[in-house]
N, C-alpha and C. Protein backbone atom coordinates (compact mmCIF):
# COMPACT_ATOMS: atom_id res chain seq x y z
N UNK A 1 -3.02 -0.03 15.69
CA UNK A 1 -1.63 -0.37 15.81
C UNK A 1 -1.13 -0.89 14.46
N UNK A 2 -0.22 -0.60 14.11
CA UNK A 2 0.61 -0.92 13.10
C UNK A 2 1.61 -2.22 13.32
N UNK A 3 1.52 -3.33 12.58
CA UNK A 3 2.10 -4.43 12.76
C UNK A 3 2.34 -5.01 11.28
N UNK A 4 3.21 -5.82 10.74
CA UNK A 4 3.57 -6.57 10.07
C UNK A 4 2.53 -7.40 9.39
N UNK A 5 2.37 -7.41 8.15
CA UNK A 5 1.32 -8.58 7.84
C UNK A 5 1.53 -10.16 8.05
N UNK A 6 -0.07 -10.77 8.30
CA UNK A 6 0.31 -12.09 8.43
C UNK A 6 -0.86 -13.23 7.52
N UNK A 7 -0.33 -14.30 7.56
CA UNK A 7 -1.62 -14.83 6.63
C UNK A 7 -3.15 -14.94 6.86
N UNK A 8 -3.47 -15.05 8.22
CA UNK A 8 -4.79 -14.41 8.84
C UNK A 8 -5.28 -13.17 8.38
N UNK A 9 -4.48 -12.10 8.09
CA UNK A 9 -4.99 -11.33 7.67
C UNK A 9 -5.77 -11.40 6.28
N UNK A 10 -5.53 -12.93 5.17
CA UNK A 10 -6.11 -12.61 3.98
C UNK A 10 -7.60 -12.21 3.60
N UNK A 11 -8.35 -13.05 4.38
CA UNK A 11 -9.88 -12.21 3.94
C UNK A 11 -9.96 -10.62 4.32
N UNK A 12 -9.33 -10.34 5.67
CA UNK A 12 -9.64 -8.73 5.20
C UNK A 12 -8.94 -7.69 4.66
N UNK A 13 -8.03 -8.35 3.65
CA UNK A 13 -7.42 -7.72 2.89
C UNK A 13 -8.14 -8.37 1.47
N UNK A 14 -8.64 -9.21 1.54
CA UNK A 14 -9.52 -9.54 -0.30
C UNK A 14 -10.23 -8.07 0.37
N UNK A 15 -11.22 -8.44 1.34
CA UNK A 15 -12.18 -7.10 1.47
C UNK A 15 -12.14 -6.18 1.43
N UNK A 16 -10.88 -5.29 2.35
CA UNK A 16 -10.24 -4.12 1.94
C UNK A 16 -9.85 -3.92 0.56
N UNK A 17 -9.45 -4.86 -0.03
CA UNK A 17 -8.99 -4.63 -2.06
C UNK A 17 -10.28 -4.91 -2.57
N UNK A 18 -11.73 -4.98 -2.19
CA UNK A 18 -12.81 -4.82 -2.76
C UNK A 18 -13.60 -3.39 -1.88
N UNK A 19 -13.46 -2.76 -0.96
CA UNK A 19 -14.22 -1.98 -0.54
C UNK A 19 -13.34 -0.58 -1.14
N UNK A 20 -12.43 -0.95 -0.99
CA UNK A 20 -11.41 0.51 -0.60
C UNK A 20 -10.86 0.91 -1.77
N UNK A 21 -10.57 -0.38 -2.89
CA UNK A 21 -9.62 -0.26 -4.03
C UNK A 21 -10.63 -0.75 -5.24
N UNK A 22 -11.43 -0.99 -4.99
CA UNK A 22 -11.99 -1.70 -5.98
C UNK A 22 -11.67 -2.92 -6.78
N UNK A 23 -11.10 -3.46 -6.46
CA UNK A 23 -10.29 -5.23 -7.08
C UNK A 23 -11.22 -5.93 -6.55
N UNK A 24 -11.69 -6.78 -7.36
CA UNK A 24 -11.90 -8.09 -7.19
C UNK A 24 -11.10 -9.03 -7.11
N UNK A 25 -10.42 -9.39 -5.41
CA UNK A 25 -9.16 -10.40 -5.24
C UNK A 25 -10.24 -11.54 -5.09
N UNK A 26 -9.44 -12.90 -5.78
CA UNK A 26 -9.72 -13.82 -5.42
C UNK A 26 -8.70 -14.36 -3.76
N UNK A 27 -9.70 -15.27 -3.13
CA UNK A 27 -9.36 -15.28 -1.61
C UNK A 27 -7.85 -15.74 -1.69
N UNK A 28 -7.94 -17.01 -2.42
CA UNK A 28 -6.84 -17.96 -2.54
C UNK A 28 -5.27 -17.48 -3.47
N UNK A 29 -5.99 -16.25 -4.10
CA UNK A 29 -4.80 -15.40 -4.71
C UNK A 29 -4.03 -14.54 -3.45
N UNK A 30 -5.33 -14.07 -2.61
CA UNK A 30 -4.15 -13.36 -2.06
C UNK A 30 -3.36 -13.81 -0.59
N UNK A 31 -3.95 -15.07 -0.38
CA UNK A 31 -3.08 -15.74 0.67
C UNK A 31 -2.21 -16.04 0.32
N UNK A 32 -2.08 -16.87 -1.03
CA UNK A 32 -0.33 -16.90 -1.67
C UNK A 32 -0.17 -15.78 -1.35
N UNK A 33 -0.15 -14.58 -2.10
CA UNK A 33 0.46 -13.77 -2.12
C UNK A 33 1.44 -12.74 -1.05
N UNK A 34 0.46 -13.37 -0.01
CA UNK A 34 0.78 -12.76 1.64
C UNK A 34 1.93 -13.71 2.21
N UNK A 35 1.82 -15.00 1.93
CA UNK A 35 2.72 -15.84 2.04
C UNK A 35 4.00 -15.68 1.17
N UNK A 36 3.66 -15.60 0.18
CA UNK A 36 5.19 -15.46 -0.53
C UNK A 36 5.76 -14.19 -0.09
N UNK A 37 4.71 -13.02 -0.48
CA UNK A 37 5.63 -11.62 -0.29
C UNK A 37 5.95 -11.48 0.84
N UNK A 38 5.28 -11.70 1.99
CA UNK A 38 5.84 -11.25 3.60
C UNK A 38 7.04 -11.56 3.69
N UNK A 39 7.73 -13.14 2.95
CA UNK A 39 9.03 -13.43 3.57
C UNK A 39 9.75 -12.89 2.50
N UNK A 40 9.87 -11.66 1.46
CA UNK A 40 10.57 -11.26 0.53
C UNK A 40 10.71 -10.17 1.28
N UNK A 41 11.58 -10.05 2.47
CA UNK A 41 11.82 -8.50 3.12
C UNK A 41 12.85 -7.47 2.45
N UNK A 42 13.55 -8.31 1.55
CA UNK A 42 14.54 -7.82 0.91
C UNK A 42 13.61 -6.53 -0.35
N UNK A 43 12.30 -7.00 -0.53
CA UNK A 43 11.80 -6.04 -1.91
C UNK A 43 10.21 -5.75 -1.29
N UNK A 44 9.77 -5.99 -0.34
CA UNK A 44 8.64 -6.29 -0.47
C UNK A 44 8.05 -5.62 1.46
N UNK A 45 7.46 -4.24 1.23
CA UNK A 45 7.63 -3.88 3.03
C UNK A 45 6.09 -3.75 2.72
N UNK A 46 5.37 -4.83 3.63
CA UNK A 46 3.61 -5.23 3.90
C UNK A 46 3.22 -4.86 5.31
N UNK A 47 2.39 -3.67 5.27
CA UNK A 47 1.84 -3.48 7.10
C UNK A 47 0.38 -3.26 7.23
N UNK A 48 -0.33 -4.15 8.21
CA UNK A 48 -1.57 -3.33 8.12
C UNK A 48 -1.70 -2.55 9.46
N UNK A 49 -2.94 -2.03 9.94
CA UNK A 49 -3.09 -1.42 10.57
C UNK A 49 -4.24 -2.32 11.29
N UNK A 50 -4.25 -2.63 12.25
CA UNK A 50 -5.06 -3.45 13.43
C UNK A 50 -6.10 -2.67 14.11
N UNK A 51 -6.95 -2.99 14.06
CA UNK A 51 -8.35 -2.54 14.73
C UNK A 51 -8.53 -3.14 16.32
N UNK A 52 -8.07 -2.25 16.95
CA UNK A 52 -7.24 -2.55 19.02
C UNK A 52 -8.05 -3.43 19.34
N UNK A 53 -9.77 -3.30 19.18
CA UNK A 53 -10.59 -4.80 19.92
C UNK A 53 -10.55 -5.69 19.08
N UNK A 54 -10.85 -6.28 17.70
CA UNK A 54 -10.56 -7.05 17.07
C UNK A 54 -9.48 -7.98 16.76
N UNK A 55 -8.72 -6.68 16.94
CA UNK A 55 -7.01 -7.46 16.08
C UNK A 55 -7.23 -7.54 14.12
N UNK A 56 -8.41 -6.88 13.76
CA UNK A 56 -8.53 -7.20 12.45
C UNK A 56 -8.05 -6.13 11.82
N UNK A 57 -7.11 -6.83 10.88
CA UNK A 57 -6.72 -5.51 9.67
C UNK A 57 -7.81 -4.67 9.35
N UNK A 58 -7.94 -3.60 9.53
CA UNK A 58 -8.36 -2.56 9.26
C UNK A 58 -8.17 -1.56 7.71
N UNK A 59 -6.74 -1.53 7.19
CA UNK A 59 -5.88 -0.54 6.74
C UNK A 59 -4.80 -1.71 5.65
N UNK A 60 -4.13 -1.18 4.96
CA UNK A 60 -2.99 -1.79 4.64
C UNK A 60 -2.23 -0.96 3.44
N UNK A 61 -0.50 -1.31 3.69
CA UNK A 61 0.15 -0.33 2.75
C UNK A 61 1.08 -1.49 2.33
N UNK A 62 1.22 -1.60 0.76
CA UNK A 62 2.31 -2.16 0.40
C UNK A 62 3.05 -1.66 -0.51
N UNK A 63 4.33 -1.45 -0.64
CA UNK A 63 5.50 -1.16 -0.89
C UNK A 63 6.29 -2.01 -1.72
N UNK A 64 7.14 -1.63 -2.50
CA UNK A 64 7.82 -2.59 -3.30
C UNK A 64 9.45 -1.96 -3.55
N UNK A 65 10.80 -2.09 -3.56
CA UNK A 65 12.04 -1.19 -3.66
C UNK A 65 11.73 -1.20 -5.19
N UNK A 66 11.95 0.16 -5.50
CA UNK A 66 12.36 0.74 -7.09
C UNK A 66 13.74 0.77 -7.58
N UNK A 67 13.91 0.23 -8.37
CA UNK A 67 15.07 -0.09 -8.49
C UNK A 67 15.19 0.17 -10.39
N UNK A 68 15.50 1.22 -10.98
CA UNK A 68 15.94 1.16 -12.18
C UNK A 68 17.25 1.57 -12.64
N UNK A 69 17.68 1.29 -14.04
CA UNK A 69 18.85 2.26 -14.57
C UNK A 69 19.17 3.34 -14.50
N UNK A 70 18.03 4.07 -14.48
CA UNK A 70 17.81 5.48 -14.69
C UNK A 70 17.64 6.58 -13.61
N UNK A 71 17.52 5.96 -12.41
CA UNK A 71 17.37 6.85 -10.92
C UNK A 71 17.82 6.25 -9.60
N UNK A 72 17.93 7.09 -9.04
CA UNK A 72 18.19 6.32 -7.38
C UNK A 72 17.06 5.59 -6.74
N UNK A 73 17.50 4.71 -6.24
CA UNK A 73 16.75 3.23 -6.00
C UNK A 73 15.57 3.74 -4.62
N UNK A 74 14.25 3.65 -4.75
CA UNK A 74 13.23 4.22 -3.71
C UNK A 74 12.02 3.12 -3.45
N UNK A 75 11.10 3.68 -3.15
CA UNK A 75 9.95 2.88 -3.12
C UNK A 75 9.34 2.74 -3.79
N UNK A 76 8.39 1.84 -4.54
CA UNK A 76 6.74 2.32 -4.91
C UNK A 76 5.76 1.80 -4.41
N UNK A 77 4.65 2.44 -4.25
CA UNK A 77 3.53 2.34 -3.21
C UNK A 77 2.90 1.28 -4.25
N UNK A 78 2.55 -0.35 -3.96
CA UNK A 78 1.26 -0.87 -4.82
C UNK A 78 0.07 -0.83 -3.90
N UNK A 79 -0.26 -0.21 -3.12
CA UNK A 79 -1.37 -0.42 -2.47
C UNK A 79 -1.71 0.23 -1.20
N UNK A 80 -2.37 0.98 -1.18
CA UNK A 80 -2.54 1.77 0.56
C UNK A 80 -4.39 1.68 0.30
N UNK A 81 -5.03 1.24 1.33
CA UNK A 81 -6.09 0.98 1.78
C UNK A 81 -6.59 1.07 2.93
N UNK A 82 -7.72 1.53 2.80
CA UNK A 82 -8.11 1.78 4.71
C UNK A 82 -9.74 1.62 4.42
N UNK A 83 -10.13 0.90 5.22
CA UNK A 83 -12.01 0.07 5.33
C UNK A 83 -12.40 1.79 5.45
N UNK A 84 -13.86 2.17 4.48
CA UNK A 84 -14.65 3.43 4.36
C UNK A 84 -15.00 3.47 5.59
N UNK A 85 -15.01 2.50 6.63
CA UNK A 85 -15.52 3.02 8.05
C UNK A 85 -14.87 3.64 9.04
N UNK A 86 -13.00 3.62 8.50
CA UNK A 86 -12.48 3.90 9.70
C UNK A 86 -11.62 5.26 8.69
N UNK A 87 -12.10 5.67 7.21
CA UNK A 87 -11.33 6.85 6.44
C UNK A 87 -11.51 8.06 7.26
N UNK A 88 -10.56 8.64 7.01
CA UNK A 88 -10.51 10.41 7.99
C UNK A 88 -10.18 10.43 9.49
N UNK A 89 -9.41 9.15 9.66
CA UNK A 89 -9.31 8.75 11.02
C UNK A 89 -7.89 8.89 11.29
N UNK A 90 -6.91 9.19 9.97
CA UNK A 90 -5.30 9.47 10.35
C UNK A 90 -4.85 8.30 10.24
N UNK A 91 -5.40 7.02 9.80
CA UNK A 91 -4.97 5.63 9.49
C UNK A 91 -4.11 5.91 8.39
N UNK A 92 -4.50 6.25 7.34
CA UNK A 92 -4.08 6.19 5.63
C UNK A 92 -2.34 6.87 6.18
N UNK A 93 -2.65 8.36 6.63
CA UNK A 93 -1.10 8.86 7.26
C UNK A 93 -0.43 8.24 8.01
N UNK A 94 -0.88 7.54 9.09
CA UNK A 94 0.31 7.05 10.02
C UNK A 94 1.13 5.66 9.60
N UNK A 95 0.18 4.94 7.67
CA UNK A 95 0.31 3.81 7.22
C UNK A 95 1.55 4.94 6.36
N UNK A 96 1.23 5.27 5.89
CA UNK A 96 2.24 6.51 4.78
C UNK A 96 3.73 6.85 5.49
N UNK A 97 3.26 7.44 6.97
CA UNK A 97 4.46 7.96 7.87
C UNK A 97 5.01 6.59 8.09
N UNK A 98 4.59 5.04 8.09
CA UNK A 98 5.59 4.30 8.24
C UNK A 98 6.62 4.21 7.06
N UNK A 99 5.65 4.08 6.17
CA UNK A 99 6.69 3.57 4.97
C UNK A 99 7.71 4.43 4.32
N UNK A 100 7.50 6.08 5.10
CA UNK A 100 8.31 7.08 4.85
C UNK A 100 9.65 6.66 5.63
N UNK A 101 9.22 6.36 6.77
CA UNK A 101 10.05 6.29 7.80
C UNK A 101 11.32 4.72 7.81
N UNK A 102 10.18 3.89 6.70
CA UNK A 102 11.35 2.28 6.39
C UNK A 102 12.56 3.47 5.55
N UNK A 103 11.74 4.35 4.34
CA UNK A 103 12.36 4.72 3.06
C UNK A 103 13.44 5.37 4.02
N UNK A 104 13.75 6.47 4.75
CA UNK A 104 14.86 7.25 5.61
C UNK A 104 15.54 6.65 6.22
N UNK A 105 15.08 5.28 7.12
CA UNK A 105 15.99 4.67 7.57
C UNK A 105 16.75 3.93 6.78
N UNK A 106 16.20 3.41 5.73
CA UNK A 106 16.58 2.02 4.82
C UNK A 106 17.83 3.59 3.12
N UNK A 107 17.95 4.50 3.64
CA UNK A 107 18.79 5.30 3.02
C UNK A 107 18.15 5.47 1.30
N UNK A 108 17.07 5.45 1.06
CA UNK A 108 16.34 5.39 -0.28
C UNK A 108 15.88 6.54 -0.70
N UNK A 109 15.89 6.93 -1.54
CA UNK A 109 15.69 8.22 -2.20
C UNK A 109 14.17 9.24 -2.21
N UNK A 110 13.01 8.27 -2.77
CA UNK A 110 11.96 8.87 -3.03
C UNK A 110 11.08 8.10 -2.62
N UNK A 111 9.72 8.32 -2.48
CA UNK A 111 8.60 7.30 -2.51
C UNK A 111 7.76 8.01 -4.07
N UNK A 112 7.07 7.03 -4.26
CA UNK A 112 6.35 7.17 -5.70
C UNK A 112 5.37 6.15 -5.79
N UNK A 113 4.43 6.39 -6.54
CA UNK A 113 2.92 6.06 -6.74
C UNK A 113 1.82 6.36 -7.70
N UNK A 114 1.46 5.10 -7.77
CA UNK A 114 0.51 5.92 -9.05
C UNK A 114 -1.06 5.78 -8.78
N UNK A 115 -1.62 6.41 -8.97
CA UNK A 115 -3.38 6.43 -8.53
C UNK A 115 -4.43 6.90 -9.68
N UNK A 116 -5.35 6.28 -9.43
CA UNK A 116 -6.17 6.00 -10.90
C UNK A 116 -6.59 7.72 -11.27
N UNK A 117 -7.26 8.35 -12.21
CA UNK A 117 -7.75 9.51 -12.74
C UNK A 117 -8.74 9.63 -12.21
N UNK A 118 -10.13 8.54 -11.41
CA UNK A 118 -11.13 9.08 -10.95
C UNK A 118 -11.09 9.16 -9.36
N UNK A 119 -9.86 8.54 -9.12
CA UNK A 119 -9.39 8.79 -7.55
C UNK A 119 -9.58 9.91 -6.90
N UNK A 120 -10.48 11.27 -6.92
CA UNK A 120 -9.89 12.54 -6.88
C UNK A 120 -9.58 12.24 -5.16
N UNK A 121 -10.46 11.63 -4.22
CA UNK A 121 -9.98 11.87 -2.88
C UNK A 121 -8.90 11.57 -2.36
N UNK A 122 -8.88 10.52 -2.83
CA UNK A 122 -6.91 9.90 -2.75
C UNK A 122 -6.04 10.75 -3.44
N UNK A 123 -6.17 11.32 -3.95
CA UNK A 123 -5.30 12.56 -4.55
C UNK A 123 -5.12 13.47 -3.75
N UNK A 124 -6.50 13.72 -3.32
CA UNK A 124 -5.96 15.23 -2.42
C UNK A 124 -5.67 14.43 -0.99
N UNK A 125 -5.62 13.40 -0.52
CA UNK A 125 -5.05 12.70 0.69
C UNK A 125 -3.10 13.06 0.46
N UNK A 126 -2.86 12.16 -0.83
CA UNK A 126 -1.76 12.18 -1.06
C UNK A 126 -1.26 13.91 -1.13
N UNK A 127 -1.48 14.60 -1.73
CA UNK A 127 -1.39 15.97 -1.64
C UNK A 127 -1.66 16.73 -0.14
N UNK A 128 -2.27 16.02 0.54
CA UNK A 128 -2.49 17.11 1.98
C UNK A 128 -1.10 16.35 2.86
N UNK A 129 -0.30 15.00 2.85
CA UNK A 129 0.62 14.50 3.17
C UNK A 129 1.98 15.16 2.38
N UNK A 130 2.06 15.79 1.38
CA UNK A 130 3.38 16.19 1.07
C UNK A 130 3.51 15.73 -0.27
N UNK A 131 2.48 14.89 -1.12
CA UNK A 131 3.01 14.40 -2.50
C UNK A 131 2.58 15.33 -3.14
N UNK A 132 3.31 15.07 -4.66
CA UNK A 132 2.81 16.00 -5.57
C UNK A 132 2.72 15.00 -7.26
N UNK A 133 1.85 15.33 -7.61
CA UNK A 133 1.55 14.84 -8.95
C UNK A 133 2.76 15.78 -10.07
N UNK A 134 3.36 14.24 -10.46
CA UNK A 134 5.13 14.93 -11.47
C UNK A 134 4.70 14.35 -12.36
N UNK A 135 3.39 14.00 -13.30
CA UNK A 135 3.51 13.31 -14.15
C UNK A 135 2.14 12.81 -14.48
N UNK A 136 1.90 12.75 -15.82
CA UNK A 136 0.44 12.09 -16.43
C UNK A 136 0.78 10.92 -17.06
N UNK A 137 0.12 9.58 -17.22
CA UNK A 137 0.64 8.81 -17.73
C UNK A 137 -0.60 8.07 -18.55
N UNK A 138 -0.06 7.09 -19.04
CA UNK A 138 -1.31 5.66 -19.64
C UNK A 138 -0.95 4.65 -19.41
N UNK A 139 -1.14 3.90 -18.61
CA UNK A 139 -0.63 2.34 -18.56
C UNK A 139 -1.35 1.30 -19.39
N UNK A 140 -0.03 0.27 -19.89
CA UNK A 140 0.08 -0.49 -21.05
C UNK A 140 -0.42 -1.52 -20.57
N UNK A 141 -0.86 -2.81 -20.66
CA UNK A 141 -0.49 -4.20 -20.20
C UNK A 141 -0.93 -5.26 -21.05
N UNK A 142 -0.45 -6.44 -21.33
CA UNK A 142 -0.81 -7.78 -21.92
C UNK A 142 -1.12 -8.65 -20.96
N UNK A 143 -1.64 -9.03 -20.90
CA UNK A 143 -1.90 -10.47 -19.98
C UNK A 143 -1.53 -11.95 -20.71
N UNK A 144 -1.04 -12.18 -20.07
CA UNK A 144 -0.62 -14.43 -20.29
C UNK A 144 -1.54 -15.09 -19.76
């Protein structure tokens, strides 16, 4: 089942961002983070996917509104994850078909995403759903 994130969910989302994504989250980073972003509904659409006997996040997709000078205002995907035990199960899509479905209702243009170069399976996931690779890039960053 697909539900709204909540702060219970943070350890199995550190875990899921260490099994699925490869990050090393610290615990206490990402309970802020679940806390602050959940109540930012205005920029910020967080869902996981619930495991029916547990109740434990399983899955998770987060979203952020795109918003530049230069294009019509859409989504971008920071994060779609699903535990290696439950992959090929139609989780990753029906987490995707939601956030398609905020983007159509919420009148937004595109969804967009970026995924690492040795990703190849997540590539062809995203590609068997309808995306298409528009672009090669290098990402920059400094840290403070």
């Amino acid at each position: 089942m697909i539900r709204s994130i909540q702060e219970t969910d943070a350890k199995a989302i550190q875990e899921l961002c260490q099994v699925a994504l490869g990050y090393d989250a610290d615990l206490n980073l990402v309970q802020s983070q679940i806390k602050k972003l959940s109540q930012d509904h205005d920029h910020h659409i967080i869902a996981v996917y619930e495991e029916e006997t547990s109740s434990r996040a399983i899955a998770f997709v987060h979203a952020e509104i795109y918003e530049g000078l230069y294009s019509d205002t859409g989504l971008n995907i920071l994060g779609l994850a699903v535990s290696p035990d439950y992959q090929g199960q139609g989780i990753g899509k029906q987490l995707m078909t939601f956030i398609e479905n905020y983007a159509i209702n919420h009148q937004l243009h595109y969804i967009r995403l970026n995924s690492a170069v040795h990703r190849v399976e997540a590539h062809q996931f995203y590609q068997s759903i309808g995306y298409t690779q528009d672009r090669t890039q290098k990402r920059f960053s400094k840290t403070f």
